[in-house]
Protein backbone atom coordinates (compact mmCIF):
# COMPACT_ATOMS: atom_id res chain seq x y z
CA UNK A 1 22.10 5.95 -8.73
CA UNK A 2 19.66 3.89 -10.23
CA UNK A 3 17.21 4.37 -12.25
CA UNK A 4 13.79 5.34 -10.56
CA UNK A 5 14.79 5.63 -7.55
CA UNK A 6 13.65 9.35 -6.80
CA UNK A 7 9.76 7.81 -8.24
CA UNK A 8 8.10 7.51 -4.90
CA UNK A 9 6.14 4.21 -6.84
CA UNK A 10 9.25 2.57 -7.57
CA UNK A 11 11.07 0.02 -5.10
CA UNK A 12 14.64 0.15 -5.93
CA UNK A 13 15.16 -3.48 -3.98
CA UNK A 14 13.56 -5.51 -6.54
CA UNK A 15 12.26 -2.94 -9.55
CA UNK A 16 8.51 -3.69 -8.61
CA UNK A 17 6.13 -0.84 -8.47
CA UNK A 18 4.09 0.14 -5.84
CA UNK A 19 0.36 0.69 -6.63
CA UNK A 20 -2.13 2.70 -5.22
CA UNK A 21 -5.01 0.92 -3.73
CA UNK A 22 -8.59 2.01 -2.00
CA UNK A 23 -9.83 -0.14 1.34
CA UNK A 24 -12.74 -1.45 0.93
CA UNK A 25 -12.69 -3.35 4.44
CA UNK A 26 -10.50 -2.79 7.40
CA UNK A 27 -10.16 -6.03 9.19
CA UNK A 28 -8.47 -7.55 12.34
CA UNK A 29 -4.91 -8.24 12.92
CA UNK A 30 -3.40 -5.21 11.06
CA UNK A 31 -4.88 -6.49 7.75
CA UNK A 32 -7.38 -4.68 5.17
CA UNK A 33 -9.12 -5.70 1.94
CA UNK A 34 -8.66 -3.60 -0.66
CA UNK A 35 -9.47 -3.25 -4.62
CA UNK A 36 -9.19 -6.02 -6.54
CA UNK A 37 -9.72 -8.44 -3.30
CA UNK A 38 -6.27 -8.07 -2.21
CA UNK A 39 -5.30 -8.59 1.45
CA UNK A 40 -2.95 -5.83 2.88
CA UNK A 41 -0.81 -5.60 5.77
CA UNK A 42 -1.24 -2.12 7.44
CA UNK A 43 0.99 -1.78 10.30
CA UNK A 44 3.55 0.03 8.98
CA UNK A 45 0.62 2.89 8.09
CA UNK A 46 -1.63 2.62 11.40
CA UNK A 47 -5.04 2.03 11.27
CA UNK A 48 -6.86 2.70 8.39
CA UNK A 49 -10.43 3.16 7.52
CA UNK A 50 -12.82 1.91 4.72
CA UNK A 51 -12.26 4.30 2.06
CA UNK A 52 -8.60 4.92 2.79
CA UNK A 53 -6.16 5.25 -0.27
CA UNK A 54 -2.97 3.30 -0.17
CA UNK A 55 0.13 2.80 -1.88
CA UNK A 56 0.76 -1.16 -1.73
CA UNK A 57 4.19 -3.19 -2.52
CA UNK A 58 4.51 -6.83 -2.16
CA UNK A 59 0.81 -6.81 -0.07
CA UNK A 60 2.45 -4.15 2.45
CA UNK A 61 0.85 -0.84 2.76
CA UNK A 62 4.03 1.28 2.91
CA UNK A 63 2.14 5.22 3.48
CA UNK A 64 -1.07 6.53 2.79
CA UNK A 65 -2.26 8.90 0.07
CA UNK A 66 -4.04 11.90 0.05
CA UNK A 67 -7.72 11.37 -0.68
């Protein structure tokens, strides 16, 4: 097995971390700003909301987080 992969922040494909992010601005197109101006894509999550916590990989939101 290797290492980190039962750390639901770890991607076990290329050893990047995933990092949680607030929306700050939902947009069009499956897209949201979030902290740190950085565009997301949301459509593996759904809609999301302003306010809406995230946890981001490679610009992809891949779930949400409890608030």
């Amino acid at each position: 097995m290797t290492a980190g992969c039962d750390d639901p922040h770890h991607c076990t494909t290329c050893s990047d971390e995933a990092v949680p992010l607030r929306v700050l601005e939902a947009r069009a197109g499956e897209i949201a700003l979030c902290e740190g101006d950085v565009e997301v894509m949301t459509e593996l999550v759904g809609p999301v909301a302003d306010g809406d916590r995230l946890l981001v990989h490679a610009g992809v939101a891949l779930r949400r987080l409890d608030p």
